[in-house]
N, C-alpha and C. Protein backbone atom coordinates (compact mmCIF):
# COMPACT_ATOMS: atom_id res chain seq x y z
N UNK A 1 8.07 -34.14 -63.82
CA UNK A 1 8.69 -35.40 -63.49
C UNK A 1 10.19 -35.28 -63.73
N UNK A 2 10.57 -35.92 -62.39
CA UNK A 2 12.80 -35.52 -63.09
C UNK A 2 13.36 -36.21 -63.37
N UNK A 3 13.10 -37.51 -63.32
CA UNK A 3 13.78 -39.09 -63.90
C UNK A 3 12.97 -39.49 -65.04
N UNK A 4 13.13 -38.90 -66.44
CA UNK A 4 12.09 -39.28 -67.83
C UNK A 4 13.19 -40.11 -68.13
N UNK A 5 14.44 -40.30 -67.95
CA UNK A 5 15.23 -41.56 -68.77
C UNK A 5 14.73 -42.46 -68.13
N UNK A 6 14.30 -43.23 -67.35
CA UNK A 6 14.00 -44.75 -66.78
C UNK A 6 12.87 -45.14 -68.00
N UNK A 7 12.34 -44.51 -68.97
CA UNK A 7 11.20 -44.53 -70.07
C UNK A 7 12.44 -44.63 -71.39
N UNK A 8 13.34 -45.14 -71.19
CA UNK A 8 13.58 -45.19 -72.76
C UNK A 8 13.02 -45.55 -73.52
N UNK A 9 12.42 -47.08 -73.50
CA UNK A 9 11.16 -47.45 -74.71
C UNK A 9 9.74 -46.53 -74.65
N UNK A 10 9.47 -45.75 -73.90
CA UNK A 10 8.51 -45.04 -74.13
C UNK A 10 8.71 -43.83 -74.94
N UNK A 11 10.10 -43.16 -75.10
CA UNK A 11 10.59 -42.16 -75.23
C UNK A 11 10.63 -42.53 -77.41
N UNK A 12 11.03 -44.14 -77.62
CA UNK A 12 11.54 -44.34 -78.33
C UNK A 12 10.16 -44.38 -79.07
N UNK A 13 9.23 -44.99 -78.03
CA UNK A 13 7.48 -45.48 -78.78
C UNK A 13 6.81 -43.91 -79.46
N UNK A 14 6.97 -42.64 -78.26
CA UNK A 14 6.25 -41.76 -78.31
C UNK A 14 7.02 -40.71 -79.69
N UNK A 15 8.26 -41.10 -79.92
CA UNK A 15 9.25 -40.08 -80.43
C UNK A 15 9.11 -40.43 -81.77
N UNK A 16 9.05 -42.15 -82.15
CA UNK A 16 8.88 -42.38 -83.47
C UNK A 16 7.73 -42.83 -83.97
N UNK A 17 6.52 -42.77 -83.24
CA UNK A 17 5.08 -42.87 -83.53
C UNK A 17 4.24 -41.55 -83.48
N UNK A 18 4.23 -40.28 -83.06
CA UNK A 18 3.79 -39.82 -82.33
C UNK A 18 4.43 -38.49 -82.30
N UNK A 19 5.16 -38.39 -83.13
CA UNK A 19 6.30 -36.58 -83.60
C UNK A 19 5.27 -36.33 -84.09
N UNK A 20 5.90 -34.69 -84.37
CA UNK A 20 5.09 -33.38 -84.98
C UNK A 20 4.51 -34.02 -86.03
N UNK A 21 5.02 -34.77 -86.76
CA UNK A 21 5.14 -34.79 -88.09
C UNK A 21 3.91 -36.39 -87.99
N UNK A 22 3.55 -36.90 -87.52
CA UNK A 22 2.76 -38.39 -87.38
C UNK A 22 1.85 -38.14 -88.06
N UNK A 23 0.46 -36.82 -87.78
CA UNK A 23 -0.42 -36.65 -89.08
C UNK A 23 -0.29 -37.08 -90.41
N UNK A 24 0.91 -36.15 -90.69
CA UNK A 24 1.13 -36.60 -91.88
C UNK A 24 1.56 -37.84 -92.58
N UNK A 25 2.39 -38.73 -91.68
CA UNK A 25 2.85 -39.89 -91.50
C UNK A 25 1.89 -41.11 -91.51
N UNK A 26 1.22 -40.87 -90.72
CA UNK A 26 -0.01 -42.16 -90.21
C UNK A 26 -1.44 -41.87 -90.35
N UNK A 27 -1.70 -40.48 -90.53
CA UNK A 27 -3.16 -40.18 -90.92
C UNK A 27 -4.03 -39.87 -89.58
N UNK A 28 -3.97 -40.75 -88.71
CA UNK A 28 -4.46 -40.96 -87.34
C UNK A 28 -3.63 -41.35 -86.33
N UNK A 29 -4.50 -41.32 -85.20
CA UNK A 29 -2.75 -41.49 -83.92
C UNK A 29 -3.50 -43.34 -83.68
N UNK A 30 -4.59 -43.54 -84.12
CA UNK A 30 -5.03 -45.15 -84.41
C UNK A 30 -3.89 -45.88 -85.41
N UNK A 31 -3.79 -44.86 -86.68
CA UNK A 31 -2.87 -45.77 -87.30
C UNK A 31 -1.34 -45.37 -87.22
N UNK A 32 -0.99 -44.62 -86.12
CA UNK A 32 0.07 -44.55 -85.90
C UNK A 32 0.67 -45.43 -84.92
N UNK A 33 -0.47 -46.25 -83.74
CA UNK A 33 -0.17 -47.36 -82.69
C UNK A 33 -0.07 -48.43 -83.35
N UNK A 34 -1.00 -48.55 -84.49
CA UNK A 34 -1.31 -50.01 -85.22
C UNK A 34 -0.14 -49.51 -86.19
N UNK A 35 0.60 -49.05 -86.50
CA UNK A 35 2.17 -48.99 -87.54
C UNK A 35 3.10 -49.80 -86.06
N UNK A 36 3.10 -48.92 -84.68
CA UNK A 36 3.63 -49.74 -83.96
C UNK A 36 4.15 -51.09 -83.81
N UNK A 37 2.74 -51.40 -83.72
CA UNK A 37 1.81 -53.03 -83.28
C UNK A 37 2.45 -53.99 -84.21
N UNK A 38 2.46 -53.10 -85.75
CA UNK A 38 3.08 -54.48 -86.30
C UNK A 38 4.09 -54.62 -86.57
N UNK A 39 4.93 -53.36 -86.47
CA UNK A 39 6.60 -52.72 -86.69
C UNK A 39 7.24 -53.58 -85.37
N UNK A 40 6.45 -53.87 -84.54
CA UNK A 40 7.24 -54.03 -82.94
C UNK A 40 7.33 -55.67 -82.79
N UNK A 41 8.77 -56.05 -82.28
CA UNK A 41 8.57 -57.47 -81.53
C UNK A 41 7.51 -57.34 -80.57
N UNK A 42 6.98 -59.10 -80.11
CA UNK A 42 6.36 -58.72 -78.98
C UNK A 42 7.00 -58.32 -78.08
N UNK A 43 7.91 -58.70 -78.15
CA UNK A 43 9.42 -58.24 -76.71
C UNK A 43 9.23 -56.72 -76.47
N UNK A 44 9.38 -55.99 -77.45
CA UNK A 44 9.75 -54.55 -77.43
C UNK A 44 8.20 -54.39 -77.16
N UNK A 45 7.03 -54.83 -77.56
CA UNK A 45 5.84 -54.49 -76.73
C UNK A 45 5.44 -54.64 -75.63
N UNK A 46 6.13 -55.71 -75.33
CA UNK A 46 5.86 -55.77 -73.20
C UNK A 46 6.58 -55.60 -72.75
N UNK A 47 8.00 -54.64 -73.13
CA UNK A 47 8.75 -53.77 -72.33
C UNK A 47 8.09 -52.17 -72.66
N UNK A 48 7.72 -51.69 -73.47
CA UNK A 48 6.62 -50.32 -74.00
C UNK A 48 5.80 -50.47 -72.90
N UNK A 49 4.96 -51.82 -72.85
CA UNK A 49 3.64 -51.99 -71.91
C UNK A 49 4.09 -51.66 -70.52
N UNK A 50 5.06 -52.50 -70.17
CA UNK A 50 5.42 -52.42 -68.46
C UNK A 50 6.10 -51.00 -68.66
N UNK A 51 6.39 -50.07 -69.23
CA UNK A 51 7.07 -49.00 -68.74
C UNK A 51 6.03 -48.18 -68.92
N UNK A 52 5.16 -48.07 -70.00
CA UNK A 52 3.93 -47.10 -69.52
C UNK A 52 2.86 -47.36 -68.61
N UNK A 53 2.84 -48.96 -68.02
CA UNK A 53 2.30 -48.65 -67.04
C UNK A 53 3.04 -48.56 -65.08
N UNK A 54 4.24 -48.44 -65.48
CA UNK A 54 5.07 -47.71 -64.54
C UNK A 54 5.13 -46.42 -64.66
N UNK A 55 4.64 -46.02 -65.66
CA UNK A 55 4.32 -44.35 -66.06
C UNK A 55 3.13 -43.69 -65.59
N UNK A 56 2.22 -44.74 -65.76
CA UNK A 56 0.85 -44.38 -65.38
C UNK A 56 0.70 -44.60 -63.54
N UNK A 57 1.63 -45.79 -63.31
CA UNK A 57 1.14 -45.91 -61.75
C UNK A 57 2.04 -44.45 -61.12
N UNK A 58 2.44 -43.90 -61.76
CA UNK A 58 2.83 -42.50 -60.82
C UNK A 58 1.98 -41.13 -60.47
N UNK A 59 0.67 -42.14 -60.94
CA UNK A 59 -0.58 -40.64 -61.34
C UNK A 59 -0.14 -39.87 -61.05
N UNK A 60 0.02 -38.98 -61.92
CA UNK A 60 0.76 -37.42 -62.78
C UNK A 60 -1.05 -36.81 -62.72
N UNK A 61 -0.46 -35.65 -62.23
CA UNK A 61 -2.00 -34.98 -63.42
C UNK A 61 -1.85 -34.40 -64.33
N UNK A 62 -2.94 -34.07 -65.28
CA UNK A 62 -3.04 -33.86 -66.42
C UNK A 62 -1.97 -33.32 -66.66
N UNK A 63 -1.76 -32.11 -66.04
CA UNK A 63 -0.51 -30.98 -66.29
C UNK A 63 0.90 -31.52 -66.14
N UNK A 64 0.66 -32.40 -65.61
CA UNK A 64 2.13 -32.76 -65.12
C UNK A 64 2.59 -34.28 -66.50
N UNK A 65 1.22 -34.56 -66.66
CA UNK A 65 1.21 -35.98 -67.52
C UNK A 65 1.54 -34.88 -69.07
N UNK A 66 1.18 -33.83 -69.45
CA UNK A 66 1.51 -33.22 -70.44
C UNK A 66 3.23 -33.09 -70.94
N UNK A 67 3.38 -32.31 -69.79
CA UNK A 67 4.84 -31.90 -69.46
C UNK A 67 5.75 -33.18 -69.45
N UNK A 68 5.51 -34.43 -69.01
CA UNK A 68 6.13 -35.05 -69.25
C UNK A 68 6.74 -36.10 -70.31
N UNK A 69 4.66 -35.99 -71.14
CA UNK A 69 4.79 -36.49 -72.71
C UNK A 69 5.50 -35.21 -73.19
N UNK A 70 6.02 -34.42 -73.11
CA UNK A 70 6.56 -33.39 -73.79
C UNK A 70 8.45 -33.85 -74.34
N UNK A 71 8.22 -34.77 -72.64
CA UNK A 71 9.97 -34.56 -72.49
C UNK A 71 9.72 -36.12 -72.90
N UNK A 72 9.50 -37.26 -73.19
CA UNK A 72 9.38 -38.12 -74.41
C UNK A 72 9.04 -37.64 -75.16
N UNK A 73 8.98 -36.71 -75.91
CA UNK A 73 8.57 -36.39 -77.61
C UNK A 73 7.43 -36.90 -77.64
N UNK A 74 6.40 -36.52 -77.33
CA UNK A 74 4.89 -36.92 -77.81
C UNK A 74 4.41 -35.67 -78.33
N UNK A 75 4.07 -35.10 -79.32
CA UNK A 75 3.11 -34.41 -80.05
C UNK A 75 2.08 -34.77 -80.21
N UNK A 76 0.89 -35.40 -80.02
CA UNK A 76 0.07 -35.87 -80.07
C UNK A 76 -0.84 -35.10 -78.44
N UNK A 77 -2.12 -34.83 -79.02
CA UNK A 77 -2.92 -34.22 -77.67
C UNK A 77 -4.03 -35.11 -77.88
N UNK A 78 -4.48 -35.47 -77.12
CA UNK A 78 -5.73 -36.73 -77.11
C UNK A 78 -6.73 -35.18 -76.56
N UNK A 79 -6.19 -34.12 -76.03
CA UNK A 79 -7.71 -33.31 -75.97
C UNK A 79 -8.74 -33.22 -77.62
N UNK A 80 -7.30 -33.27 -78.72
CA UNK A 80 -8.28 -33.16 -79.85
C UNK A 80 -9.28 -34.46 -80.07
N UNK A 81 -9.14 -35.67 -79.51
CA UNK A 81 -10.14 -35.93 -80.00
C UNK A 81 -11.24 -36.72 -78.72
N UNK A 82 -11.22 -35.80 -77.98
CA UNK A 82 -12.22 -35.67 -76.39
C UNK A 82 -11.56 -36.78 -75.03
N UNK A 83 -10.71 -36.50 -75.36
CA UNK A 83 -9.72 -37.82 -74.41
C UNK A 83 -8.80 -37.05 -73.50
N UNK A 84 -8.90 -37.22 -71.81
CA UNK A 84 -7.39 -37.12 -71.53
C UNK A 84 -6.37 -37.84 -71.44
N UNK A 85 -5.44 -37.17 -71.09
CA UNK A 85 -4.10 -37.78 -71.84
C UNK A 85 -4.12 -39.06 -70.69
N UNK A 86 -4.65 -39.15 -69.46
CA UNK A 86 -5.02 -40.65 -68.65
C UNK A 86 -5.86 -41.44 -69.57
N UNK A 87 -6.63 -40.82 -69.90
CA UNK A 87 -7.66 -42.04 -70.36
C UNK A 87 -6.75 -42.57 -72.50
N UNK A 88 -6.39 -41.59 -72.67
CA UNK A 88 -5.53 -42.25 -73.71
C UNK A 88 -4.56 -43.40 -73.23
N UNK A 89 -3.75 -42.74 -72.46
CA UNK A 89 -2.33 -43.84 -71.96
C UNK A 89 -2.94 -45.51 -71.73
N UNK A 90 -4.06 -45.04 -71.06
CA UNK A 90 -4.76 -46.62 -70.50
C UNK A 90 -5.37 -46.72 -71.27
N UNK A 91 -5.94 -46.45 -72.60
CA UNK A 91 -6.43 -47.08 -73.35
C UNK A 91 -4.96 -47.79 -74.61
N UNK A 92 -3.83 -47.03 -74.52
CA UNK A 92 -3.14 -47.62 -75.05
C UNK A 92 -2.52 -49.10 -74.38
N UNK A 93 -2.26 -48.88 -73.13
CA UNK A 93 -2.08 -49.81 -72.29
C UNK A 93 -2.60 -51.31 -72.27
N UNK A 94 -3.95 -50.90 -72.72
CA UNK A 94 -4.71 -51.74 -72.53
C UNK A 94 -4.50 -52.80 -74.30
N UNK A 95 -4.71 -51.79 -74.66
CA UNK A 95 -4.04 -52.62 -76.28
C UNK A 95 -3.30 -53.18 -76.36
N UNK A 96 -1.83 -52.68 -75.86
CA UNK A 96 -0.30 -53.05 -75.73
C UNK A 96 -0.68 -54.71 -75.21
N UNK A 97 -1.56 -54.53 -73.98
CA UNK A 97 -1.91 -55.97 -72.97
C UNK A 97 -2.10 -57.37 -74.21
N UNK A 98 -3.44 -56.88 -74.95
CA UNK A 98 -4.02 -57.42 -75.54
C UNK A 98 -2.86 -58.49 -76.88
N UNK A 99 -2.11 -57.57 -77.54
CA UNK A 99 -1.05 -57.85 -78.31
C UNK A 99 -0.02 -58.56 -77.97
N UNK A 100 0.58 -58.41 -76.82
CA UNK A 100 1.44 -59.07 -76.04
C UNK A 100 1.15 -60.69 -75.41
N UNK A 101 -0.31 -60.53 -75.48
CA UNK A 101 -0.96 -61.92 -74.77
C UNK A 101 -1.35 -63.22 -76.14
């Protein structure tokens, strides 16, 4: 993907939730969204929401959806825990929805 700046709040969500270092930080990448969730205005959550799912409506594939959580700073692989990185994003998505409403 060659335009990753139009994702600044994603860049900012994935970079400070979601670094190398989040294991150790949050224990789980569950309690690294829910540190989010309650760290975040709702504002800054339904601008997160609408930009990852302007992220998602570009269906990327896997390989390409990797490479691009790469270039937001995401460390985090949802293969570890039987997820692809689509079915993670929209399940985050779907949370983000829920919180915001």
């Amino acid at each position: 993907m060659d335009d990753i700046s139009k994702f600044g709040n994603l860049s900012q969500f994935f970079g400070g939730y979601f670094h190398q270092d989040f294991m150790e930080e949050f224990g789980s990448p569950e309690n690294a969204f829910n540190a989010f969730l309650s760290n975040s205005s709702k504002d800054l959550i339904k601008h997160t929401h609408k930009e990852l799912d302007s992220f998602l409506a570009l269906e990327l594939s896997e390989s390409e959806l990797a490479e691009s959580l790469g270039s937001l700073y995401c460390d985090y692989l949802p293969s570890s825990d039987n997820l692809t990185i689509n079915e993670w994003l929209t399940k985050l998505s779907k949370s983000m929805v829920h919180k915001c409403t």
